[in-house]
Protein backbone atom coordinates (compact mmCIF):
# COMPACT_ATOMS: atom_id res chain seq x y z
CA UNK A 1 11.21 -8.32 -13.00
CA UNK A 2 14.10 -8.71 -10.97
CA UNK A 3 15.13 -10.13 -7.51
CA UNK A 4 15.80 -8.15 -4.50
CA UNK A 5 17.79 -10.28 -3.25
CA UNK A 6 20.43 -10.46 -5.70
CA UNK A 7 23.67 -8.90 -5.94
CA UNK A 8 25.22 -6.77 -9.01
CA UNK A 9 27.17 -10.05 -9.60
CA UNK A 10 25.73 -13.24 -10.32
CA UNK A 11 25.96 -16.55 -7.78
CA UNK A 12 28.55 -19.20 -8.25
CA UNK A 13 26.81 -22.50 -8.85
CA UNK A 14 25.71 -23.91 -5.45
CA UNK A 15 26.01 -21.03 -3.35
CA UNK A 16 22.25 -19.96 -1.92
CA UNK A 17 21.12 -16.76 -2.85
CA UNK A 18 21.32 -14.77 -0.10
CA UNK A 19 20.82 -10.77 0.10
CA UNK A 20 23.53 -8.65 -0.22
CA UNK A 21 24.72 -5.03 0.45
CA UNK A 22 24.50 -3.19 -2.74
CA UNK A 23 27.98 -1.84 -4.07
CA UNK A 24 29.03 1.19 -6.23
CA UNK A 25 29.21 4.95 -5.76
CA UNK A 26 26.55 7.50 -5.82
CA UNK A 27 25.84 9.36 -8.87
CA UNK A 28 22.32 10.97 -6.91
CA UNK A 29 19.90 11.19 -5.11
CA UNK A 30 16.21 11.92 -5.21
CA UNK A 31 13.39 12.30 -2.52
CA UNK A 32 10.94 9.60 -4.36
CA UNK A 33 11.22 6.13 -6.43
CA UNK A 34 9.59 8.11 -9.58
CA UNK A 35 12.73 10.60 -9.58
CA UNK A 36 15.23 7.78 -9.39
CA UNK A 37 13.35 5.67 -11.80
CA UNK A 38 13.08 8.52 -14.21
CA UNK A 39 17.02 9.35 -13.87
CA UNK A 40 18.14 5.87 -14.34
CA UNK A 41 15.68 6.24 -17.93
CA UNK A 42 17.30 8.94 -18.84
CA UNK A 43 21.24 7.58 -18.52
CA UNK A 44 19.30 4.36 -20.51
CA UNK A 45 18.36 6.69 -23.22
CA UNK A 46 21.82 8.11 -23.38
CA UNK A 47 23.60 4.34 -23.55
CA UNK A 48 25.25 4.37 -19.55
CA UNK A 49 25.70 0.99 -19.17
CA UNK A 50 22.70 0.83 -17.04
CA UNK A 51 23.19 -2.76 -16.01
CA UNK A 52 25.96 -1.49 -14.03
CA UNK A 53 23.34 0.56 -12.18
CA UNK A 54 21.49 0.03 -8.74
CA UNK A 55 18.74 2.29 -6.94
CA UNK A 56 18.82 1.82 -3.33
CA UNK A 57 16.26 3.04 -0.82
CA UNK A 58 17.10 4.68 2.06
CA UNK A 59 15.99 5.12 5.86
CA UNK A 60 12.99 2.51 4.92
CA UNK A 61 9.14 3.06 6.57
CA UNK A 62 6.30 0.81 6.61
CA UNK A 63 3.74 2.95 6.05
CA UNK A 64 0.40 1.62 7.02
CA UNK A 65 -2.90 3.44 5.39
CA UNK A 66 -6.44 3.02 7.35
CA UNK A 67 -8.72 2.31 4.18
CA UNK A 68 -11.42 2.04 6.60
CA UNK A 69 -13.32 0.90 9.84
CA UNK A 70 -14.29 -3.06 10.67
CA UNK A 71 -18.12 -4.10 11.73
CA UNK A 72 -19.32 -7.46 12.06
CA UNK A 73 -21.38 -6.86 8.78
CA UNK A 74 -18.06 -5.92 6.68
CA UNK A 75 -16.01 -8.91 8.28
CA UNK A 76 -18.70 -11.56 7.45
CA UNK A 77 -19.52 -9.93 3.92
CA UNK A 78 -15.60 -9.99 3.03
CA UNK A 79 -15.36 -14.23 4.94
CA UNK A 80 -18.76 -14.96 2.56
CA UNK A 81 -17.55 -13.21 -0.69
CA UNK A 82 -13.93 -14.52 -0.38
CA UNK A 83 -15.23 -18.18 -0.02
CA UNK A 84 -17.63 -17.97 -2.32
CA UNK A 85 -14.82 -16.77 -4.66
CA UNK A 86 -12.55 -20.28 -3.72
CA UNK A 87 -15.69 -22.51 -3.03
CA UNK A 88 -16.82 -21.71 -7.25
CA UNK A 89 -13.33 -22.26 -8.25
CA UNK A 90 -13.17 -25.99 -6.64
CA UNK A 91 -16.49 -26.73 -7.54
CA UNK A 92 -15.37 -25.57 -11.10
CA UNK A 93 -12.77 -28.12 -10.88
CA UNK A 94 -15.00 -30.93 -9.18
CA UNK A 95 -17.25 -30.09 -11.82
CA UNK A 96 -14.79 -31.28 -15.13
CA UNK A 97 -14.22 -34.28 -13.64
CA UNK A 98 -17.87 -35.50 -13.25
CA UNK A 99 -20.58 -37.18 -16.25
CA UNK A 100 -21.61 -34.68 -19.00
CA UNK A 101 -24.26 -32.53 -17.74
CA UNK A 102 -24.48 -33.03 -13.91
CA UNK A 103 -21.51 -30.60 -13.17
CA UNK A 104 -23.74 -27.98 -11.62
CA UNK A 105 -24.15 -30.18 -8.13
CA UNK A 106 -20.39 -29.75 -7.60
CA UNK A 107 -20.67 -25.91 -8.80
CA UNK A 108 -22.94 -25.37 -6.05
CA UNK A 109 -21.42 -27.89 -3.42
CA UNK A 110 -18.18 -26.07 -3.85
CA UNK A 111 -19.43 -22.26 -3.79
CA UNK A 112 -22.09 -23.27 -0.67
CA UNK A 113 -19.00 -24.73 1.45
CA UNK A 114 -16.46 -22.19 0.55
CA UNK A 115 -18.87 -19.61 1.66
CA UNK A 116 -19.59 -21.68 4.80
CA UNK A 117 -15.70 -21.67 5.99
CA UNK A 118 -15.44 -18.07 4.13
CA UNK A 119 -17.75 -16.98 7.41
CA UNK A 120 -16.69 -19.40 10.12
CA UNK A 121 -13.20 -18.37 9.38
CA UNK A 122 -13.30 -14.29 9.23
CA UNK A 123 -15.77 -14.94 12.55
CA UNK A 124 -13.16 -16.74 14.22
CA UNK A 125 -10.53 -14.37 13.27
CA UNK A 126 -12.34 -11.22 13.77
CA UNK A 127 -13.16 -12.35 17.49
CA UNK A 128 -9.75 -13.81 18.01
CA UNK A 129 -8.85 -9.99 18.22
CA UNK A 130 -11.44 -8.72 20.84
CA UNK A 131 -11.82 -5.63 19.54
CA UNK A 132 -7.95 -4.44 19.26
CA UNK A 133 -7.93 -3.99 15.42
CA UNK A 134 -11.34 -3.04 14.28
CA UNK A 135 -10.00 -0.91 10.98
CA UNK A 136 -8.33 -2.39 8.06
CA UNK A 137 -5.28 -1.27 6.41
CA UNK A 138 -2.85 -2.04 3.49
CA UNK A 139 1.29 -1.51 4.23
CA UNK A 140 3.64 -0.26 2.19
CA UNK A 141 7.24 -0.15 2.47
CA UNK A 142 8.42 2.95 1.35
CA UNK A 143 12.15 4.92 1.69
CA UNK A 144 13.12 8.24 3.16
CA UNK A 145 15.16 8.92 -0.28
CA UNK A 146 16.58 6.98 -2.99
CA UNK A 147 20.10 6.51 -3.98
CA UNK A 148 21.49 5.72 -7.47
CA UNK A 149 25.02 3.75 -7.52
CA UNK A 150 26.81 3.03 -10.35
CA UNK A 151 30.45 1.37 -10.54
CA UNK A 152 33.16 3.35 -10.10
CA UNK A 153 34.18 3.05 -13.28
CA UNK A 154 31.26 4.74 -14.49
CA UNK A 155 30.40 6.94 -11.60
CA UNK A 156 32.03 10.01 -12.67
CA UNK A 157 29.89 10.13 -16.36
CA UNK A 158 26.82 9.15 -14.90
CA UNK A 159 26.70 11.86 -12.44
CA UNK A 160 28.01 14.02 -15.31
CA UNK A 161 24.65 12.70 -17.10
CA UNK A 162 22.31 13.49 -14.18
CA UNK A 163 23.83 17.09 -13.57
CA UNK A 164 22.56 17.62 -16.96
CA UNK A 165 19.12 16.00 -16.43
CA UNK A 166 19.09 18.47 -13.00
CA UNK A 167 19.07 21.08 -14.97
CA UNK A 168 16.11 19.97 -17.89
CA UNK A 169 12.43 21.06 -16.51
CA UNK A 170 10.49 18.31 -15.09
CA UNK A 171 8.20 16.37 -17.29
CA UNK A 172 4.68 17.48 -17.54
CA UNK A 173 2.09 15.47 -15.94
């Protein structure tokens, strides 16, 4: 996977890794990641020297989805199962270290505690908000379009290359 944060070029030794403007010129352009992913694919398959290659979203949104509304019930049911979840997995590890055969104490230590502070914690941070946020959500960051640079070296056959995947029928789905 690679880093956002890093340029086309590599760091010199030393130097922190900070983010940088992308560079190169545009070969095109396409309304969602999918289109730009499946362009950059298809120069791949045709041996552009993809490395050389950068898609760049554009006019960025966070985008935040309502999966659904809060209650009480569904706070304290999400605090209880996600500290039961942590409580088993320390009493898990409580439990190896402890004499053959008594490692179910811990088990059950761990999972009744984590689904003790599982509660107290979604209660206090449920009421911390007085009523001001009772849905939940999940972001996204998504991009009004998406460019594709290449180096200007390359610029002119890569955009050669897409004008001829323009033209090819979209795969079926």
């Amino acid at each position: 996977m690679s880093n956002p944060f890093t340029g086309a070029s590599r760091p010199t030794p030393g130097t922190p890794n900070l983010p940088t403007p992308p560079t190169g010129w545009p070969i095109g352009s396409y309304s969602t990641y999918e289109e730009a992913q499946r362009a950059v694919d298809y120069l791949a398959d045709t041996d552009f020297p993809v490395q050389e290659v950068t898609i760049v979203g554009v006019d960025l949104m966070l985008v935040e989805r309502v999966t659904g509304r809060l209650s009480w019930g569904r706070v304290l049911g999400g605090g209880a199962a996600s500290g039961a979840w942590f409580g088993l997995l320390v009493g898990l590890i409580m439990g190896m270290f402890t004499p053959q055969g008594s490692w179910l104490g811990p088990v059950l230590a761990g999972l009744g505690a984590g689904v003790l502070f599982g509660l107290v914690f979604a209660a206090v941070g449920y009421a911390s908000t007085r009523g001001r946020r009772d849905f939940s959500s999940a972001s996204q960051l998504v991009a009004g379009r998406y460019d594709v640079l290449a180096q200007p070296r390359h610029a002119e056959q890569g955009r050669d290359l897409l004008a001829k995947l323009a033209m090819r029928p979209p795969p079926a789905q």
